[in-house]
N, C-alpha and C. Protein backbone atom coordinates (compact mmCIF):
# COMPACT_ATOMS: atom_id res chain seq x y z
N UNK A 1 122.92 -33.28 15.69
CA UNK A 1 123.62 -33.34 14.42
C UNK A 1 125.10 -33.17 14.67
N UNK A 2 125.95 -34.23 14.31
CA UNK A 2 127.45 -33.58 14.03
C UNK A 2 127.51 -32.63 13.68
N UNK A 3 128.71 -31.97 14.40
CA UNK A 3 129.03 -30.55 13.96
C UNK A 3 128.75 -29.15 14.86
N UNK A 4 127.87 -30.09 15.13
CA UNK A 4 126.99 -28.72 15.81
C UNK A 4 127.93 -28.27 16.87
N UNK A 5 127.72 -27.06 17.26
CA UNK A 5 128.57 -26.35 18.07
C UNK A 5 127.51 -25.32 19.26
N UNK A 6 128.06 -24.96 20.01
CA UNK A 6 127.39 -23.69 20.78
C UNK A 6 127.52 -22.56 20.17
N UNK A 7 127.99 -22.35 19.12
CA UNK A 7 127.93 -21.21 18.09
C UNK A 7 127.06 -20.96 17.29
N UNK A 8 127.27 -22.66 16.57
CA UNK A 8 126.42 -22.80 15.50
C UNK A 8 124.94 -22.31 15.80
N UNK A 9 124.91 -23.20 17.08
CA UNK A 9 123.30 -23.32 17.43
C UNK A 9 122.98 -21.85 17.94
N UNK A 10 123.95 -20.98 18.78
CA UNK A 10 123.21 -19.29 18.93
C UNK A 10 122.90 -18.56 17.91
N UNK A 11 123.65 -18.98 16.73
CA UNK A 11 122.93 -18.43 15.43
C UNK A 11 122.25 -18.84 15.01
N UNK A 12 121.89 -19.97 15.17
CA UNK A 12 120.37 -20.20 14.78
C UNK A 12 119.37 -19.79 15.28
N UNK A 13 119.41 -19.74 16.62
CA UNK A 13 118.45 -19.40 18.03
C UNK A 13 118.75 -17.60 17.43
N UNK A 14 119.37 -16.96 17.20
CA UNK A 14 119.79 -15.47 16.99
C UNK A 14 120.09 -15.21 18.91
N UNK A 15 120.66 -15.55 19.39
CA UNK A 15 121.09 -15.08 20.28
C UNK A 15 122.41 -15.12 20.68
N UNK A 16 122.76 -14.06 21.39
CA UNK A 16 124.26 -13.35 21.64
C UNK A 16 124.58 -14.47 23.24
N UNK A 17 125.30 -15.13 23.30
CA UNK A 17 125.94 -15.57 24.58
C UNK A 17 126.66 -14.80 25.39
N UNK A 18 125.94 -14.53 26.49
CA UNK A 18 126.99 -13.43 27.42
C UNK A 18 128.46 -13.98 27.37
N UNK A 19 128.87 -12.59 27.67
CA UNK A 19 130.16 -13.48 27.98
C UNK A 19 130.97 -13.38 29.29
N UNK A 20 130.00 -13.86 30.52
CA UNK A 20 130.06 -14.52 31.74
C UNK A 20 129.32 -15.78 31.63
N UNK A 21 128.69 -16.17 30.74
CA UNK A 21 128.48 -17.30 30.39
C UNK A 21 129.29 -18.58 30.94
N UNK A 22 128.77 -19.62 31.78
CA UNK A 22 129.83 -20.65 31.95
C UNK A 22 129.04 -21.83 31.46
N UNK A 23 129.83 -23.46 30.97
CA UNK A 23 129.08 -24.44 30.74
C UNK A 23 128.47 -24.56 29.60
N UNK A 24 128.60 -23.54 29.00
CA UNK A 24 127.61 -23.84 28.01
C UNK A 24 127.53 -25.06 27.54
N UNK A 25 126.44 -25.32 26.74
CA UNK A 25 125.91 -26.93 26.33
C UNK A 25 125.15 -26.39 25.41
N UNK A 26 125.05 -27.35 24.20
CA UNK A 26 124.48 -26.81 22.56
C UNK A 26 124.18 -27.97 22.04
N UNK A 27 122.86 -28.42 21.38
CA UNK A 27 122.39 -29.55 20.14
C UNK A 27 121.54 -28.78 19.76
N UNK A 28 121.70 -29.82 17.85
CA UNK A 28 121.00 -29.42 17.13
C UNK A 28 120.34 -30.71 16.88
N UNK A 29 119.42 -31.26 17.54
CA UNK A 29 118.83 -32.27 17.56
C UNK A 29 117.84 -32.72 15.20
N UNK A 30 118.06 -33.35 14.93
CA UNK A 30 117.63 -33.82 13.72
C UNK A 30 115.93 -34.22 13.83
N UNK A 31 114.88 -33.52 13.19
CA UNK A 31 113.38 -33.92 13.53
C UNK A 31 113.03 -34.53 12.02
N UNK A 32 112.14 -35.12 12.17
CA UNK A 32 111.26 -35.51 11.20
C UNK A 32 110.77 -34.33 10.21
N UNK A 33 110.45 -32.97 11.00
CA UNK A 33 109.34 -31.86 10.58
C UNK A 33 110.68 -31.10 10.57
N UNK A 34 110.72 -30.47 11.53
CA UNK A 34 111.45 -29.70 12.39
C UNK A 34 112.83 -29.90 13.11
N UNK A 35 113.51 -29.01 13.19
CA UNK A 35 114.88 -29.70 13.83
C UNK A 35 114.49 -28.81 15.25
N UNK A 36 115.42 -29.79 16.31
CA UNK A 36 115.26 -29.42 17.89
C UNK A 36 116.42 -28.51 17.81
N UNK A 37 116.57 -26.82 18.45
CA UNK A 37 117.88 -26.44 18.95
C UNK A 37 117.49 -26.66 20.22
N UNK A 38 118.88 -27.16 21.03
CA UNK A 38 118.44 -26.35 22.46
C UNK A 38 120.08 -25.61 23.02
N UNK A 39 120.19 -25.34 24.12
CA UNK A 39 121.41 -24.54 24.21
C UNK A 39 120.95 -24.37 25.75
N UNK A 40 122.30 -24.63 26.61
CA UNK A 40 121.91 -23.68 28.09
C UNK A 40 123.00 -23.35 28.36
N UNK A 41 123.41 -22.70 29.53
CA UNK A 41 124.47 -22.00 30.02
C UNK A 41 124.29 -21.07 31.83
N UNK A 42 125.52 -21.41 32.17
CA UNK A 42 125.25 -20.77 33.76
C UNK A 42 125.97 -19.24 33.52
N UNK A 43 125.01 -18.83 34.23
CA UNK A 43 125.24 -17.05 34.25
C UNK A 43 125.08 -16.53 35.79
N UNK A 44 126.05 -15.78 36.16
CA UNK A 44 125.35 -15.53 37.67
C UNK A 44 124.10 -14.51 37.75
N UNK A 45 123.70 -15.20 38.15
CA UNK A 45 122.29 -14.49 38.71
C UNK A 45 121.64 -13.30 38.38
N UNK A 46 122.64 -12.19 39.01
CA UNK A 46 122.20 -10.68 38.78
C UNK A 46 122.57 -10.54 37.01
N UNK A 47 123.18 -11.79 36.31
CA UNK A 47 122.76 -10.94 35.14
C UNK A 47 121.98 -11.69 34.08
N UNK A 48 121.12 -12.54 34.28
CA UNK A 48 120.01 -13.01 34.14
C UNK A 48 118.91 -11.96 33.36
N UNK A 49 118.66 -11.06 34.12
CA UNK A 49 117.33 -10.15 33.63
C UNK A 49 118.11 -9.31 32.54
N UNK A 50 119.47 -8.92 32.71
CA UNK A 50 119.77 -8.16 31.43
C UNK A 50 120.02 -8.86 30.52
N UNK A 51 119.90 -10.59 30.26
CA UNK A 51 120.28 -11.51 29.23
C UNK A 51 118.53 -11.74 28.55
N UNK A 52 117.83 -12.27 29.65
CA UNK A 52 116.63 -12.09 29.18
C UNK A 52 116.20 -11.09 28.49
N UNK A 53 116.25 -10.01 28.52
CA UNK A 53 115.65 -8.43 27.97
C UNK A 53 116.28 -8.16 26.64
N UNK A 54 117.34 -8.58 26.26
CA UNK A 54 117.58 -8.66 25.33
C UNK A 54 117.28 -9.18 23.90
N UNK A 55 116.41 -10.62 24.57
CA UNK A 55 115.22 -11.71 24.19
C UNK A 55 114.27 -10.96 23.87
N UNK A 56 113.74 -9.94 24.19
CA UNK A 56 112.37 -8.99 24.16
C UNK A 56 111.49 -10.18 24.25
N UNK A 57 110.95 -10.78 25.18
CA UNK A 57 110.10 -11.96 25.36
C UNK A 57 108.76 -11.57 25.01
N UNK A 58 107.85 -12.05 24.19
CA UNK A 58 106.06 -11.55 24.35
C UNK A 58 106.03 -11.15 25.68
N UNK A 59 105.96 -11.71 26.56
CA UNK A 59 105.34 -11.49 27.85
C UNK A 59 106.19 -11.49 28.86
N UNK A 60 106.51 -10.88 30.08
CA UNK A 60 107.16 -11.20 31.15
C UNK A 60 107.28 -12.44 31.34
N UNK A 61 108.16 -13.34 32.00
CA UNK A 61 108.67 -14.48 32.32
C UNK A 61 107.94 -14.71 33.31
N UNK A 62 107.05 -16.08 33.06
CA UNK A 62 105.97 -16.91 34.56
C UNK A 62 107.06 -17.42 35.59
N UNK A 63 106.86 -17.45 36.57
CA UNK A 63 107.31 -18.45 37.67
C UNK A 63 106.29 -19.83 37.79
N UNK A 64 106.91 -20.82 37.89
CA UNK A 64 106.53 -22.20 37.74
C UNK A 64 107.24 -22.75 39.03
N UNK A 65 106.21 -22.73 40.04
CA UNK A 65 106.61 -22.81 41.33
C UNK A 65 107.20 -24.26 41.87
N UNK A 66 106.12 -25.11 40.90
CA UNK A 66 106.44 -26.73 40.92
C UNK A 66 106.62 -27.31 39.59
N UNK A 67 107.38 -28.52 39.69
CA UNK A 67 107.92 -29.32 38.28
C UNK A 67 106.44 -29.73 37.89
N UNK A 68 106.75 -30.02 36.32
CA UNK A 68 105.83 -30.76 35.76
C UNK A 68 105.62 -32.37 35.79
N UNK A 69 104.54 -32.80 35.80
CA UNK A 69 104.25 -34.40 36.04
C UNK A 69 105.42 -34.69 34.93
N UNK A 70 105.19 -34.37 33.61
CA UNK A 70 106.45 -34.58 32.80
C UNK A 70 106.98 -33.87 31.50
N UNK A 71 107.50 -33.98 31.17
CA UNK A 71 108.59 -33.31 30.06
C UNK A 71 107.98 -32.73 28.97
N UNK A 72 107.20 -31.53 28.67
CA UNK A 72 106.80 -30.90 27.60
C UNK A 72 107.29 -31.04 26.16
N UNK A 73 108.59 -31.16 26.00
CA UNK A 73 109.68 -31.79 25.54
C UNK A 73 110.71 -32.23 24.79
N UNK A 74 109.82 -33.46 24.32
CA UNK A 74 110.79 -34.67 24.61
C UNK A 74 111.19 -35.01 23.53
N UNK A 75 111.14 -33.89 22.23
CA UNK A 75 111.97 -33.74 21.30
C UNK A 75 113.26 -33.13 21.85
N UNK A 76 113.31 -32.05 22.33
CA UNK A 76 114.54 -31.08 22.99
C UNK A 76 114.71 -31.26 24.08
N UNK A 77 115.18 -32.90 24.31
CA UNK A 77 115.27 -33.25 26.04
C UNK A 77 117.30 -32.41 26.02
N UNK A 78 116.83 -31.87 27.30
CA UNK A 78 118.57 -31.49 27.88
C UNK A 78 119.22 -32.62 28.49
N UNK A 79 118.79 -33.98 28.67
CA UNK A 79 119.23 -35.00 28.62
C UNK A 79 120.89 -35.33 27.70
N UNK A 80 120.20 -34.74 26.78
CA UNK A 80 121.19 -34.83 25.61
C UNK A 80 122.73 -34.06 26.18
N UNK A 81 122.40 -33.29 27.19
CA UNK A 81 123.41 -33.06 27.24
C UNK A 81 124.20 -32.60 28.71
N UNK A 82 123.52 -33.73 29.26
CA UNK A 82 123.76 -34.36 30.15
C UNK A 82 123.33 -33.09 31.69
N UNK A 83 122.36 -32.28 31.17
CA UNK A 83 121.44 -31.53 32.30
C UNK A 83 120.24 -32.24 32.82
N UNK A 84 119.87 -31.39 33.75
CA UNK A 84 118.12 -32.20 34.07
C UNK A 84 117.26 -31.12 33.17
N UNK A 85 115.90 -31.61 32.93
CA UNK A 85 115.38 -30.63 32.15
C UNK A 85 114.35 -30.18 32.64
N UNK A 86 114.77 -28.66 32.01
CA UNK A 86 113.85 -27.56 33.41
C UNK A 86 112.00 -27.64 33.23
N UNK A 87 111.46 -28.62 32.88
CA UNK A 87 110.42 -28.53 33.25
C UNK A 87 110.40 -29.63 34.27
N UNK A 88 111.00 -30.14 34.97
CA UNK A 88 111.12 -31.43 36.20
C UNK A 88 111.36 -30.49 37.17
N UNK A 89 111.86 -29.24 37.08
CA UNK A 89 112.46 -28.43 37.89
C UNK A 89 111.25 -27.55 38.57
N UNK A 90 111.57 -27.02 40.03
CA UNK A 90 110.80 -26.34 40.71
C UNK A 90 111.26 -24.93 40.47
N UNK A 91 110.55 -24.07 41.01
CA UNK A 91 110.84 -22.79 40.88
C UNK A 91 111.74 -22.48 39.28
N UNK A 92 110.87 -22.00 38.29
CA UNK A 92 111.86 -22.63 37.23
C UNK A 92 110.84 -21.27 36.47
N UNK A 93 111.39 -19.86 36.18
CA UNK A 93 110.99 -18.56 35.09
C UNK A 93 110.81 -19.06 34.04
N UNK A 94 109.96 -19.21 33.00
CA UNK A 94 109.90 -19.69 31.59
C UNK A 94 109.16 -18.52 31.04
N UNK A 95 109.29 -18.75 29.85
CA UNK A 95 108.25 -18.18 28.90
C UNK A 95 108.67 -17.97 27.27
N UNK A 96 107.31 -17.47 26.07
CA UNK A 96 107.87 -17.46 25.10
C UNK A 96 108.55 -16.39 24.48
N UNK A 97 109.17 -16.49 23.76
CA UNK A 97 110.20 -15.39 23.64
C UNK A 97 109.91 -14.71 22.02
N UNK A 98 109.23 -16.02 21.02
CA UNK A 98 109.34 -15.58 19.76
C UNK A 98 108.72 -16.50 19.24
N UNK A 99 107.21 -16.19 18.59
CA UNK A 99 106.61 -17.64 17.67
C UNK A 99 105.69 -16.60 16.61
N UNK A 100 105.93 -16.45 15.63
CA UNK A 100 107.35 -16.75 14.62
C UNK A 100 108.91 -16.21 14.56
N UNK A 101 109.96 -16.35 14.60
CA UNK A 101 110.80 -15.96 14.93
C UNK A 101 111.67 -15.45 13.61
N UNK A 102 112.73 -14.75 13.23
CA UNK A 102 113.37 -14.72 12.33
C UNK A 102 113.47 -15.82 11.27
N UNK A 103 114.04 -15.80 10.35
CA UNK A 103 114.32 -16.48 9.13
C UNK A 103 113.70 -17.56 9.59
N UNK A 104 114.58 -18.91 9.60
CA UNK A 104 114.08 -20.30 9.38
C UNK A 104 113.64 -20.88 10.97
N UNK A 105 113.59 -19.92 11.97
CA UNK A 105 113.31 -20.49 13.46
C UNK A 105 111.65 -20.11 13.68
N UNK A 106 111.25 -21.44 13.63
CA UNK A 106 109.82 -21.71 14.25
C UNK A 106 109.36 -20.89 15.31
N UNK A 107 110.18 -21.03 16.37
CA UNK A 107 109.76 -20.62 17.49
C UNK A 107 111.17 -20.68 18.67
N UNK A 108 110.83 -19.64 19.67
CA UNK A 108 111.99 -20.07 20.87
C UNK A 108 111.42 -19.36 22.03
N UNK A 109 111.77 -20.46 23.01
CA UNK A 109 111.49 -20.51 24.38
C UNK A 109 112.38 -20.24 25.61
N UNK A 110 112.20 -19.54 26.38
CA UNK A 110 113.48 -19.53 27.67
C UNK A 110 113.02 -20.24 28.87
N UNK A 111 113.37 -20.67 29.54
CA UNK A 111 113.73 -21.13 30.80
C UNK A 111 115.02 -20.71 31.94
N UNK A 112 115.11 -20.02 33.11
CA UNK A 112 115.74 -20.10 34.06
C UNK A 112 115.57 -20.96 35.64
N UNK A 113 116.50 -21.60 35.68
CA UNK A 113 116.24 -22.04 37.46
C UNK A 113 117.37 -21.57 37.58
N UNK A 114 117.37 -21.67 39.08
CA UNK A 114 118.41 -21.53 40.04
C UNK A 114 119.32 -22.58 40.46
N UNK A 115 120.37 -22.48 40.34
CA UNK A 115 121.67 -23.44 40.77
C UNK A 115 121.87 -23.19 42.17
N UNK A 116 122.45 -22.53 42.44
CA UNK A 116 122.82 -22.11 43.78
C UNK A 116 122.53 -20.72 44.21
N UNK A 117 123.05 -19.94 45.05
CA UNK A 117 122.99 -18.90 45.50
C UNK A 117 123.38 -17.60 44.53
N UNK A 118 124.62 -18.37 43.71
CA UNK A 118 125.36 -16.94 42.89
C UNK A 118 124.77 -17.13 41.32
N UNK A 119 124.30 -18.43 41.24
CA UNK A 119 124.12 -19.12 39.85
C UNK A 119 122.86 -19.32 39.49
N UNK A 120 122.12 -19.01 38.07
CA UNK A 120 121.32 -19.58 37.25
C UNK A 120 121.86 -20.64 36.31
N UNK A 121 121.09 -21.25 36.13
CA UNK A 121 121.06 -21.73 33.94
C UNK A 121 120.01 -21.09 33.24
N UNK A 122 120.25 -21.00 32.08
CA UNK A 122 119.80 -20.45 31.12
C UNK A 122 119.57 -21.52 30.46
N UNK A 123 118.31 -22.25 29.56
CA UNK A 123 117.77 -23.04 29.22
C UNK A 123 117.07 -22.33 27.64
N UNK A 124 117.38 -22.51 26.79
CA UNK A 124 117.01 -21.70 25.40
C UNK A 124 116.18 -23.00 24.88
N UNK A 125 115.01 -23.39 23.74
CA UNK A 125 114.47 -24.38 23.43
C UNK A 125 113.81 -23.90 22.29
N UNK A 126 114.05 -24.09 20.94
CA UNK A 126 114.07 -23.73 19.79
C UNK A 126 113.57 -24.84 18.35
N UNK A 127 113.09 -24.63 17.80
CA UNK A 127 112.25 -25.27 16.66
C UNK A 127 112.92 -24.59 15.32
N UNK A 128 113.56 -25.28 14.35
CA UNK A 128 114.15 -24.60 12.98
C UNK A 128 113.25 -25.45 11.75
């Protein structure tokens, strides 16, 4: 949707963007039912678990050792914004974070892989 911002969309998602945050990337994709948020951002590494925890996730975060045949998706492809999307990805922490979620958010999902040595992304995937 025009307009949309990396602001817009953490308030929708209700989440706080660190602020070591780099890259960020934000849509508010337009659905038929449902609108797509998604949102990611590089964080170094060691502060990953204190960004997650903040999420209070249902469950500890799975490791997903290998990519998926394909895109779970493909309403909230990160395509959109010009990432690869972390279910293609190996070694890739996911899990759900909130289904039902505050006010008008369906549901939201996290995802982390690894960039490099010092670096994650943060991969947020959200239903309004």
């Amino acid at each position: 949707m025009e307009g949309a911002t990396a602001e817009s969309v953490a308030r929708m998602l209700h989440v706080q963007v660190p602020a070591a945050a780099t890259e960020t990337k934000a849509a508010h994709l337009q659905g038929l039912q449902d609108d797509g948020l998604i949102m990611a951002f590089a964080l170094p590494t060691g502060e990953v678990d204190k960004f997650v925890a903040q999420l209070k996730p249902e469950e500890p975060l799975s490791l997903r050792e290998q990519p998926l045949p394909r895109n779970t998706n493909p309403s909230t492809p990160f395509s959109h914004l010009g990432l690869p999307e972390p279910d293609l990805l190996a070694g890739v922490s996911e899990g759900q974070v909130c289904a039902p979620c505050e006010d008008n958010l369906n549901w939201l999902k996290v995802a982390v892989a690894q960039v490099d040595d010092r670096t994650s992304r943060v991969y947020l995937i959200g239903a309004d």
